[in-house]
C-alpha atoms as a PDB file:
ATOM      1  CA  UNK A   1       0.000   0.000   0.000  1.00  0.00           C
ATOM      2  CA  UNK A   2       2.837   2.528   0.357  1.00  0.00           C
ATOM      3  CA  UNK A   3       4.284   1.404  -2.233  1.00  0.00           C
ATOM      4  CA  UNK A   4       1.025   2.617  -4.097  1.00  0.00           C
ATOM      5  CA  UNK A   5       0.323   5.668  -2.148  1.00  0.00           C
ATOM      6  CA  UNK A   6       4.283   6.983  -3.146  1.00  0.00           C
ATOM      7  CA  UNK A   7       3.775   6.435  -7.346  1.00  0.00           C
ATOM      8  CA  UNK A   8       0.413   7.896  -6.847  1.00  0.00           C
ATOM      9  CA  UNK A   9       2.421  11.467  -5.448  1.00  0.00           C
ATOM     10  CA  UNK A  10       5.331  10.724  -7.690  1.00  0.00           C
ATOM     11  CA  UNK A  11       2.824  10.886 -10.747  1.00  0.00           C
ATOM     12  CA  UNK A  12       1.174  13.897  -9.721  1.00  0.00           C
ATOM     13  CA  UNK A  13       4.173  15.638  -8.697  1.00  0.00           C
ATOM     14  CA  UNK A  14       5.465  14.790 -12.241  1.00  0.00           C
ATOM     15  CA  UNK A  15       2.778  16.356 -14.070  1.00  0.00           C
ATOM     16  CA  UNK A  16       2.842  19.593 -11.754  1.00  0.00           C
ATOM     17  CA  UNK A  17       6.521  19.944 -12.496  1.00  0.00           C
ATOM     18  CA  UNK A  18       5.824  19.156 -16.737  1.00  0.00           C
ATOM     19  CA  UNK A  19       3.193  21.619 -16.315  1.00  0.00           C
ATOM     20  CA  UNK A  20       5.020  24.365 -15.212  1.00  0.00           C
ATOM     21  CA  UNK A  21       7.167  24.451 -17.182  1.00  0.00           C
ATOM     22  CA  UNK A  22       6.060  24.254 -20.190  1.00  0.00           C
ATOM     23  CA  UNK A  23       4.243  27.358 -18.855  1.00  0.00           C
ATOM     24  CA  UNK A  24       6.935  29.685 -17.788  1.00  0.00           C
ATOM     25  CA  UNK A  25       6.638  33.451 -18.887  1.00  0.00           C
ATOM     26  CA  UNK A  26       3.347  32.232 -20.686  1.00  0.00           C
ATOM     27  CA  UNK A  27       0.009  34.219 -20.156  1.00  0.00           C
ATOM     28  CA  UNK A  28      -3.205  32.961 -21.386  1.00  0.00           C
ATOM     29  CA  UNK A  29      -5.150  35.685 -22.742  1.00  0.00           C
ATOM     30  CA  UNK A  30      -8.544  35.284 -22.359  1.00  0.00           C
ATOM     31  CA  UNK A  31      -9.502  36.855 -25.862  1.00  0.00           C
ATOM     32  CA  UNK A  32      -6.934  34.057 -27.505  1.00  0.00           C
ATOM     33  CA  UNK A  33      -9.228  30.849 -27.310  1.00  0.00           C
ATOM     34  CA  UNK A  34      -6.701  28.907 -29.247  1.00  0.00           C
ATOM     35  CA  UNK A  35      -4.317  29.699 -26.771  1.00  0.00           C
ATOM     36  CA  UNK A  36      -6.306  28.629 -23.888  1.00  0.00           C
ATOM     37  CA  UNK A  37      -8.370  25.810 -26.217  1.00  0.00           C
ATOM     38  CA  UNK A  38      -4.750  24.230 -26.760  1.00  0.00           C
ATOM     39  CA  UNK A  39      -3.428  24.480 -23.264  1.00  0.00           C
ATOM     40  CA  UNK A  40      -6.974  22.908 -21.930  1.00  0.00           C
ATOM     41  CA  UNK A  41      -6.388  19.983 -23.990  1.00  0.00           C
ATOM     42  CA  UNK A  42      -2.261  19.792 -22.762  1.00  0.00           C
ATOM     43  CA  UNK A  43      -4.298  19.547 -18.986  1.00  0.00           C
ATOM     44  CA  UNK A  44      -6.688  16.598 -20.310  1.00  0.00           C
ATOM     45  CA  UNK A  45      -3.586  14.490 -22.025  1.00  0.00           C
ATOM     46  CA  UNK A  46      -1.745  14.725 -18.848  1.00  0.00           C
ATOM     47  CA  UNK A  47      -4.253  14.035 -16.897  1.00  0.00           C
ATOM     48  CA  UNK A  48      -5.480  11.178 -18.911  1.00  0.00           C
ATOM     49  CA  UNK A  49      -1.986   9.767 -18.824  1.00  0.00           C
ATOM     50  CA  UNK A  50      -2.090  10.083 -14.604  1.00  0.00           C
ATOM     51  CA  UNK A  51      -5.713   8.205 -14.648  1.00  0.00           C
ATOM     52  CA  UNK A  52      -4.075   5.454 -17.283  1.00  0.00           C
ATOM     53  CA  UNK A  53      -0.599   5.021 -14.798  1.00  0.00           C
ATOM     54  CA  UNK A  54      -3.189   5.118 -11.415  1.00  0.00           C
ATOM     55  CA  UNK A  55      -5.341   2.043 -13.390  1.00  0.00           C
ATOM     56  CA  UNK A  56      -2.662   0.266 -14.261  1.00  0.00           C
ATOM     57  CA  UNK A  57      -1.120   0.390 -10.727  1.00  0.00           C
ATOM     58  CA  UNK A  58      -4.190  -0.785  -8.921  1.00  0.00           C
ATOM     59  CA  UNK A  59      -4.924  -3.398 -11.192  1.00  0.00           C
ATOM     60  CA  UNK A  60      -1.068  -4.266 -10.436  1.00  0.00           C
ATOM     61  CA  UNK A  61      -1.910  -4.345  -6.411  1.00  0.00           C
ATOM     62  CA  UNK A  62      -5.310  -6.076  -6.607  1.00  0.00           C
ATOM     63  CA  UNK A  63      -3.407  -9.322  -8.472  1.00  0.00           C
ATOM     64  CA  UNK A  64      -0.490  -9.297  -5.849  1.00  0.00           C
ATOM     65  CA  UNK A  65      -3.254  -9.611  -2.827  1.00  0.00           C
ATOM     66  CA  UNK A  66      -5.196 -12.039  -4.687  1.00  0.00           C
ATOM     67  CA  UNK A  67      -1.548 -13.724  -5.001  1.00  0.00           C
ATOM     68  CA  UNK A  68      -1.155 -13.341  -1.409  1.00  0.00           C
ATOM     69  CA  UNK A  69      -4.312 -14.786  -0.394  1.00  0.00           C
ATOM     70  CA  UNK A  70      -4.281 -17.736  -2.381  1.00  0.00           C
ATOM     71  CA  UNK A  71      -0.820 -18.536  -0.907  1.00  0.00           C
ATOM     72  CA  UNK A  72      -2.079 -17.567   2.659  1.00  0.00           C
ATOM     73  CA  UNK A  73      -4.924 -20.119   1.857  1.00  0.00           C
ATOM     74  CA  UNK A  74      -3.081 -22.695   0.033  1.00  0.00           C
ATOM     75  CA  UNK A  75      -0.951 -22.749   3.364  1.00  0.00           C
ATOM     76  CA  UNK A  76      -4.100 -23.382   5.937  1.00  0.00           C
ATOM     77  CA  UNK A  77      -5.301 -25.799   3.538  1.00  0.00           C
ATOM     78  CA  UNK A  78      -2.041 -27.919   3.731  1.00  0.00           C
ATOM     79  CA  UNK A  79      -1.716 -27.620   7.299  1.00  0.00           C
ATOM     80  CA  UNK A  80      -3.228 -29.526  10.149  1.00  0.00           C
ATOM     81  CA  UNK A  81      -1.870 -32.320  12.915  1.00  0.00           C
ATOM     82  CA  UNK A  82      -3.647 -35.554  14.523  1.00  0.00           C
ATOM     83  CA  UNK A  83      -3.123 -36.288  18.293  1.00  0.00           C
ATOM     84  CA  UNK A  84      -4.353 -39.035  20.858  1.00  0.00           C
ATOM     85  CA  UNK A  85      -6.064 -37.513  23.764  1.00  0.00           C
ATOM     86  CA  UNK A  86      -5.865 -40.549  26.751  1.00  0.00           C
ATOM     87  CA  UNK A  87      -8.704 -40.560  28.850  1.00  0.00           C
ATOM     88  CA  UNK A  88     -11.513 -39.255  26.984  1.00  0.00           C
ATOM     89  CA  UNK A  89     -14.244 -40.731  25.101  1.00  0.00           C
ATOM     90  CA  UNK A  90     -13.782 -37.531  22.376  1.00  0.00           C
ATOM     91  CA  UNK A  91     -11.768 -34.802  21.606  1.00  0.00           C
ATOM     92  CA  UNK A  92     -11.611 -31.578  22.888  1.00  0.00           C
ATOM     93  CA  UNK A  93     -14.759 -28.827  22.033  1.00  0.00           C
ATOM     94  CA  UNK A  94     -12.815 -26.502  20.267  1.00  0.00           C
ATOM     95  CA  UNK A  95     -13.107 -24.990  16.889  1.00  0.00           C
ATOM     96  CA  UNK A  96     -10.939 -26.546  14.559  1.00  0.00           C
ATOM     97  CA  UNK A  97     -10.645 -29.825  16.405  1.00  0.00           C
ATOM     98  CA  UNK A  98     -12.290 -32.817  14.812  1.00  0.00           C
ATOM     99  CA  UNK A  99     -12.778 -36.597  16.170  1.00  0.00           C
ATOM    100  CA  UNK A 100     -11.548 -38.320  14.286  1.00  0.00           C
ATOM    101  CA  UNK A 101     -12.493 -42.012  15.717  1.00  0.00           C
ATOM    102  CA  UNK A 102     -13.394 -42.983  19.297  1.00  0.00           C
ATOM    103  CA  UNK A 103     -11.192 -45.871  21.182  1.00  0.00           C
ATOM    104  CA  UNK A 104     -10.310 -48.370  23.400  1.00  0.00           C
ATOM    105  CA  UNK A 105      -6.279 -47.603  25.122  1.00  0.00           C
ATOM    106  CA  UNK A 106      -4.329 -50.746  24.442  1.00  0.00           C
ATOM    107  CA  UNK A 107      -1.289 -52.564  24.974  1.00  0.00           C
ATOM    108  CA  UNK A 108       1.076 -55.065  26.218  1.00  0.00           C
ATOM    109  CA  UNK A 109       0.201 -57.265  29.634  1.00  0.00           C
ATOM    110  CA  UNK A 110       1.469 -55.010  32.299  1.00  0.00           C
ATOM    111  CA  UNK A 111       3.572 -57.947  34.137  1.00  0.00           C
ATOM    112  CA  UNK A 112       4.030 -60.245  30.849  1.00  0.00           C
ATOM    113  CA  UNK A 113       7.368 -59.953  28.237  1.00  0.00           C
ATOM    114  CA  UNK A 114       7.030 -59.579  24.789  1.00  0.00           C
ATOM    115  CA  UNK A 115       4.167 -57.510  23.301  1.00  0.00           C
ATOM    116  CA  UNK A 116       4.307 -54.015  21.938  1.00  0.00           C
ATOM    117  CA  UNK A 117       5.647 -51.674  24.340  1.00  0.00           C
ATOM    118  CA  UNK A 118       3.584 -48.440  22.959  1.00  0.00           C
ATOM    119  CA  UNK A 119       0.002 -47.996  23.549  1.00  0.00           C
ATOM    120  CA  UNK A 120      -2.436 -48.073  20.564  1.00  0.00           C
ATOM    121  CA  UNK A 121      -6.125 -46.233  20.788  1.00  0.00           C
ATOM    122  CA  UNK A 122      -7.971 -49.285  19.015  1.00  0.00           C
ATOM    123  CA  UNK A 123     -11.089 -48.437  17.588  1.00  0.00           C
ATOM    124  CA  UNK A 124     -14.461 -49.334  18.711  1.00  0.00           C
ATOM    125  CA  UNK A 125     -15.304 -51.332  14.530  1.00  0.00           C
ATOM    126  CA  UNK A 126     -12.156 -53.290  13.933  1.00  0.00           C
ATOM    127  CA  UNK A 127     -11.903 -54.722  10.179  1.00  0.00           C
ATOM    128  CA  UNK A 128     -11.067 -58.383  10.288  1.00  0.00           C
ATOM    129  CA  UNK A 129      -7.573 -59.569   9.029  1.00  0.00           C
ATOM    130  CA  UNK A 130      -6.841 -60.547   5.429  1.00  0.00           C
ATOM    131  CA  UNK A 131      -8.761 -64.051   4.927  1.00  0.00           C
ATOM    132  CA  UNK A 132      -5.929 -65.864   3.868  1.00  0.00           C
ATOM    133  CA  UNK A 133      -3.705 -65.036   6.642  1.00  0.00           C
ATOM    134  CA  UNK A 134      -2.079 -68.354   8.306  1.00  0.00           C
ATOM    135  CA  UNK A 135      -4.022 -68.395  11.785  1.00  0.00           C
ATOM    136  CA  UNK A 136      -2.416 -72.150  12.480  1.00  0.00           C
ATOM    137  CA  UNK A 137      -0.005 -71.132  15.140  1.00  0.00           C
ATOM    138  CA  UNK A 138      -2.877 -69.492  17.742  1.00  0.00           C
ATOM    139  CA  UNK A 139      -4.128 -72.417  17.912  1.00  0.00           C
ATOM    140  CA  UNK A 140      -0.904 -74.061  18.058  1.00  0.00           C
ATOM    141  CA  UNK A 141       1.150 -72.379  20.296  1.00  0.00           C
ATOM    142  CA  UNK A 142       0.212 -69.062  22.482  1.00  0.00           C
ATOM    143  CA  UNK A 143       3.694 -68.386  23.110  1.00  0.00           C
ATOM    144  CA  UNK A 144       4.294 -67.856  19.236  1.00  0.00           C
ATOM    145  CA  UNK A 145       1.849 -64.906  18.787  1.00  0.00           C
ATOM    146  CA  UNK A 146       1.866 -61.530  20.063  1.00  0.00           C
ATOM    147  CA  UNK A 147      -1.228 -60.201  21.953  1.00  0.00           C
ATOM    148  CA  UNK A 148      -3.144 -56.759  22.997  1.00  0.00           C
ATOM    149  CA  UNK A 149      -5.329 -55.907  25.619  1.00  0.00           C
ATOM    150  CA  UNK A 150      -7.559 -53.323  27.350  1.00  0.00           C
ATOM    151  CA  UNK A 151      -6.571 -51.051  29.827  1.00  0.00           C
ATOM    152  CA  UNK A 152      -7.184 -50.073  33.936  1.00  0.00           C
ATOM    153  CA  UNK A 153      -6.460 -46.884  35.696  1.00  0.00           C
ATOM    154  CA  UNK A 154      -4.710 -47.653  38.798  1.00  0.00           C
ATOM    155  CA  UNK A 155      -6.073 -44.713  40.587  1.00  0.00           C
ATOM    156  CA  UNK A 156      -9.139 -43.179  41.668  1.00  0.00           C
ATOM    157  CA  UNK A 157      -9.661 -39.631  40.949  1.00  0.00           C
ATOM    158  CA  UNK A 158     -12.827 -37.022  40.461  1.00  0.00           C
ATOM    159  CA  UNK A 159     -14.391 -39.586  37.518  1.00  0.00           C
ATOM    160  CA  UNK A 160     -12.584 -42.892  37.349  1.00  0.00           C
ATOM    161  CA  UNK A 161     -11.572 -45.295  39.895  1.00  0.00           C
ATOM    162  CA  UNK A 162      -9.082 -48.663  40.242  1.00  0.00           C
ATOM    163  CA  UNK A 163     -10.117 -50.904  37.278  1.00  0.00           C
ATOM    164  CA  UNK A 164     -12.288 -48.577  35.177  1.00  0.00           C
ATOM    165  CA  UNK A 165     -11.448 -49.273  31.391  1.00  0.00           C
ATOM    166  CA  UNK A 166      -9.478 -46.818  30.062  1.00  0.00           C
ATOM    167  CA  UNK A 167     -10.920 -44.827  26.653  1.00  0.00           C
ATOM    168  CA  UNK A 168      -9.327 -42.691  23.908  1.00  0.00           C
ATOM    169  CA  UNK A 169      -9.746 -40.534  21.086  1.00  0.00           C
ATOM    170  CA  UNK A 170      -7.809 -39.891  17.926  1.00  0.00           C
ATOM    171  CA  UNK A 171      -7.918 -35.348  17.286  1.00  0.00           C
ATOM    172  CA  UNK A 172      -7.309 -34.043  13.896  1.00  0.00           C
ATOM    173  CA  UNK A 173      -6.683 -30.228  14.362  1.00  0.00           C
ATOM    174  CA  UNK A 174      -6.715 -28.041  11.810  1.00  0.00           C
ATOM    175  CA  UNK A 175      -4.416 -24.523  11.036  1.00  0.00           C
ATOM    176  CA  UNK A 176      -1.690 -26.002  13.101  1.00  0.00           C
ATOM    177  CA  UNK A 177       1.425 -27.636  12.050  1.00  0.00           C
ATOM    178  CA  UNK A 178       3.135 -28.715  15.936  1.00  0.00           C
ATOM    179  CA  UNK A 179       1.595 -30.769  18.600  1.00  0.00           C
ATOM    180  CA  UNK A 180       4.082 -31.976  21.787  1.00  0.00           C
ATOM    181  CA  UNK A 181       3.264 -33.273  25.117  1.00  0.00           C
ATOM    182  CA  UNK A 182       5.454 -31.093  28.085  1.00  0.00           C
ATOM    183  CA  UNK A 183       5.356 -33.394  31.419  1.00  0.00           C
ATOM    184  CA  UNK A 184       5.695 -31.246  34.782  1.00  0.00           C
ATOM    185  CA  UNK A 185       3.204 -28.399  33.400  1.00  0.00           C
ATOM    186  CA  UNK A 186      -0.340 -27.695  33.383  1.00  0.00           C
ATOM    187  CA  UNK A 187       0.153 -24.449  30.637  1.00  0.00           C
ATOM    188  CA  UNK A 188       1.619 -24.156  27.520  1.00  0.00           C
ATOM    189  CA  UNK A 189       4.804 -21.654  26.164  1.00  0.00           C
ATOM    190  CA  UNK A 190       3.748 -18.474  24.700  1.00  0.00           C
ATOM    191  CA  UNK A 191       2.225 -18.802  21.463  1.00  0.00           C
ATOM    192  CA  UNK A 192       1.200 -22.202  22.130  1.00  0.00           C
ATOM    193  CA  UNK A 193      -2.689 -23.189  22.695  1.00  0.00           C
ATOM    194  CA  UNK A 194      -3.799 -26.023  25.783  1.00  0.00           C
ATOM    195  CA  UNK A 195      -5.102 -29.245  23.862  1.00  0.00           C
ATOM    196  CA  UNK A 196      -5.852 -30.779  26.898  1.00  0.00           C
ATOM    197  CA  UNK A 197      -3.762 -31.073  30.413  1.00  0.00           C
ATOM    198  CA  UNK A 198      -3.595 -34.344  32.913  1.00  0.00           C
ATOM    199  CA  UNK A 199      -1.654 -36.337  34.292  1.00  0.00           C
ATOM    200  CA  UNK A 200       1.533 -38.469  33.770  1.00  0.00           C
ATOM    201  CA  UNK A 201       1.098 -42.159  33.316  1.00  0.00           C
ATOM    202  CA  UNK A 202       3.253 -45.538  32.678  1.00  0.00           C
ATOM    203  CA  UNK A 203       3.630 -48.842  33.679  1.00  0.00           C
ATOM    204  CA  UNK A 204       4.128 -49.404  37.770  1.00  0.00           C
ATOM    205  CA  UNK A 205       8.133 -50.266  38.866  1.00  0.00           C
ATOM    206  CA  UNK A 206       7.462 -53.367  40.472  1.00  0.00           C
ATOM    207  CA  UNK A 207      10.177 -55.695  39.742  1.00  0.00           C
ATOM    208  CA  UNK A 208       9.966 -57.815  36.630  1.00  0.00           C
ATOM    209  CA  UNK A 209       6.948 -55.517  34.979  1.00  0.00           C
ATOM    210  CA  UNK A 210       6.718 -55.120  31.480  1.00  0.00           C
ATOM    211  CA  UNK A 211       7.930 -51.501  30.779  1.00  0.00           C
ATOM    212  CA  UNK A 212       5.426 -48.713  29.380  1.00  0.00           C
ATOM    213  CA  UNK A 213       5.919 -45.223  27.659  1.00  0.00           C
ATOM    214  CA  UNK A 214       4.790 -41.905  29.386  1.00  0.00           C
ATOM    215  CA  UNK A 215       1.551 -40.982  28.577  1.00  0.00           C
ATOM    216  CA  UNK A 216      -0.354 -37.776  29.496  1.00  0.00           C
ATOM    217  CA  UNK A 217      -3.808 -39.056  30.344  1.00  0.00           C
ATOM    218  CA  UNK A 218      -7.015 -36.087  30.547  1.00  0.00           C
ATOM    219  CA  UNK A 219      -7.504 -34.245  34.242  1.00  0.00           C
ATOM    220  CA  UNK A 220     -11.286 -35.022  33.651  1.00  0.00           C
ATOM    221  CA  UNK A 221     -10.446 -38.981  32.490  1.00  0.00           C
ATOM    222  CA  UNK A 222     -13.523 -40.961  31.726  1.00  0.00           C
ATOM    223  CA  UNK A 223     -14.406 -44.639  31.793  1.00  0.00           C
ATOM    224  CA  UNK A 224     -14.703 -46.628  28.917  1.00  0.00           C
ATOM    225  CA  UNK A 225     -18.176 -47.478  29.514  1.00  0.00           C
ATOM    226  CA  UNK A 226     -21.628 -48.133  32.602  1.00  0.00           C
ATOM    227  CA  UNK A 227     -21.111 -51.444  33.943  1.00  0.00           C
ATOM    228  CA  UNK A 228     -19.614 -52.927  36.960  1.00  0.00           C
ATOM    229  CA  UNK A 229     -16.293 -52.716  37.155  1.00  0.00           C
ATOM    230  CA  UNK A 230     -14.262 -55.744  36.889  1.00  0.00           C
ATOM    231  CA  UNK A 231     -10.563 -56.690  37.400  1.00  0.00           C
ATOM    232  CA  UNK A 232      -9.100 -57.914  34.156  1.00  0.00           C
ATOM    233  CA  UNK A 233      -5.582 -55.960  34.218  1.00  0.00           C
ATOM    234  CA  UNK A 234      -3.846 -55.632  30.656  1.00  0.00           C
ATOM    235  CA  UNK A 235      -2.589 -52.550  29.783  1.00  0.00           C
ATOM    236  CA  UNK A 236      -2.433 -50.715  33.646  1.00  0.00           C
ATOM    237  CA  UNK A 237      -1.939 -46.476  33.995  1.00  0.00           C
ATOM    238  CA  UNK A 238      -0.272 -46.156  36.961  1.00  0.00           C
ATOM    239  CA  UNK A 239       0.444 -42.354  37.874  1.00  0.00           C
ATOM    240  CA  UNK A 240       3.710 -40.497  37.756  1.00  0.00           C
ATOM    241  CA  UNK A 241       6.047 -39.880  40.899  1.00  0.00           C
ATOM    242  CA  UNK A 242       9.314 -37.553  40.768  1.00  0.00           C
ATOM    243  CA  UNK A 243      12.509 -39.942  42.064  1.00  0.00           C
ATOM    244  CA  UNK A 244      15.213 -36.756  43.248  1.00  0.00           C
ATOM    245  CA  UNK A 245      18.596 -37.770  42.961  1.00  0.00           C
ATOM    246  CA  UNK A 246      20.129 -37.438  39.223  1.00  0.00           C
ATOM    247  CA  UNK A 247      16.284 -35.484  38.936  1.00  0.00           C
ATOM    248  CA  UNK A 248      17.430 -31.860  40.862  1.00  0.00           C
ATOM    249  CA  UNK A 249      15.181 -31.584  43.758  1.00  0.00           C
ATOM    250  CA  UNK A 250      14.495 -28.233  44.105  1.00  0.00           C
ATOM    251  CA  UNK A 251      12.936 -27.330  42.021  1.00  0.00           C
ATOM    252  CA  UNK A 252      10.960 -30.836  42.127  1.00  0.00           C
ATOM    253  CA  UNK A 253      10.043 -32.393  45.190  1.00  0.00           C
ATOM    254  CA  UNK A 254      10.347 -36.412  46.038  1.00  0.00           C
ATOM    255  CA  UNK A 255       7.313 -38.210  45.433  1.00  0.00           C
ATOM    256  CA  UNK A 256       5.821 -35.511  43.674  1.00  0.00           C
ATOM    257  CA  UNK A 257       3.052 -36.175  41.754  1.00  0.00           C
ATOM    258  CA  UNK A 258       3.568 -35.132  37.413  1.00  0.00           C
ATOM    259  CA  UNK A 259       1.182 -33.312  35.550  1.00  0.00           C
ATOM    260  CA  UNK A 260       1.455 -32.678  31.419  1.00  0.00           C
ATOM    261  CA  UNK A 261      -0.387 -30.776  29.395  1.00  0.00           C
ATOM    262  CA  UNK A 262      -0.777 -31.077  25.292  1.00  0.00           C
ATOM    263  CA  UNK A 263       0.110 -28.016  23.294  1.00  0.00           C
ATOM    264  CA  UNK A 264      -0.594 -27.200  19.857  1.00  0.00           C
ATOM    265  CA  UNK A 265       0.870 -24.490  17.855  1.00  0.00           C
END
């Protein structure tokens, strides 16, 4: 726009400078009409010439912003990043944050080897396997196949209790490019925007347990679904406890519980 605004006075300028002088030491006389007739006629070219230069310029503008937005557009459009929010039945209210399926939190037998050691959100309508997959050894031999299961809180807090099934949800959020989980902190950096904040989770450290990822599960968790709540173990969320020692304590505190919070940016 200034760029605009400055060839707009640059123009005019111009024409006030031609004009002048070309008129030095000139009178018109007002009983010469061809005098004035042809010095009229010098005003009209020039300014004809200032109104051609000012259309050309704003048509010149108007295509860069149109440029401008379509890149500004073309970005949004290409951006966007998926997250699992532990916990919850379904993602976060917020504009620009979509579910994008509801789950069951899986994983690994919490005192068994073997297994995956990350934890999957499996969905609610699972697709069988390919037909003609061999399915000989599970009846064969247990010990030659890999297996999931559901998941338990180990705690009781505001919603959920010891043994309540643990449920998930896969977010796709839109206009953002960065999503990262920050354990010890209930806000986000500046510039960054709360996804949702919890608590830290992972596998107990009994001896001999299988061992579990860190996993930032909702302040508000929820159960998987009404029932009666029954014991079957699996995949187990045990909260989060500071150990001080190589871990500086201040400015953390032994046995201190370990919030997290999701951030998007």
């Amino acid at each position: 726009m200034a760029k605009f605004v400055c060839s707009i006075v640059f123009t005019v300028v111009a024409f006030c400078r031609h004009f002048n002088a070309n008129n030095v030491d000139k009178r018109i006389l007002m009983n010469d009409p061809d005098l004035f007739h042809s010095q009229i006629q010098a005003v009209q070219q020039e300014l004809e010439k200032v109104n051609s230069h000012l259309t050309n310029t704003i048509a010149a503008q108007q295509a860069e912003i149109e440029s401008l937005k379509q890149i500004t557009n073309n970005r949004y459009a290409n951006q966007g990043s998926t997250y699992t929010i532990w916990g919850k039945r379904n993602c976060p209210p917020k504009n620009g944050t979509d579910t994008v399926y509801k789950g069951i939190a899986g994983g690994g037998h919490y005192n068994r080897d073997g297994n995956g050691a990350n934890t999957l959100c499996l969905p609610h309508n699972p697709d069988p396997a390919p037909s003609d997959f061999p399915t000989h050894f599970q009846n064969d031999d247990r010990a030659s196949s890999s297996f999931i299961y559901g998941s338990e809180y180990q705690y009781t807090y505001r919603n959920v209790a010891v043994d309540d099934d643990v449920p998930c949800a896969v977010c796709d959020v839109a206009h953002v490019s960065s999503i990262i989980m920050i354990p010890a902190k209930m806000t986000c950096p500046s510039k960054w925007s709360i996804e949702y904040a919890g608590v830290l989770t992972a596998a107990s450290q009994y001896s001999g347990l299988a061992i579990r990822e860190y996993l930032c599960v909702d302040e508000n968790a929820e159960y998987l679904m009404d029932g009666t709540r029954q014991n079957f173990d699996g995949r187990l969320f045990y909260p989060v406890q500071a150990a001080c020692g190589a871990l500086p304590c201040p400015p953390y505190k032994e046995s201190q519980l370990i919030a997290c919070v999701v951030c998007s940016k």
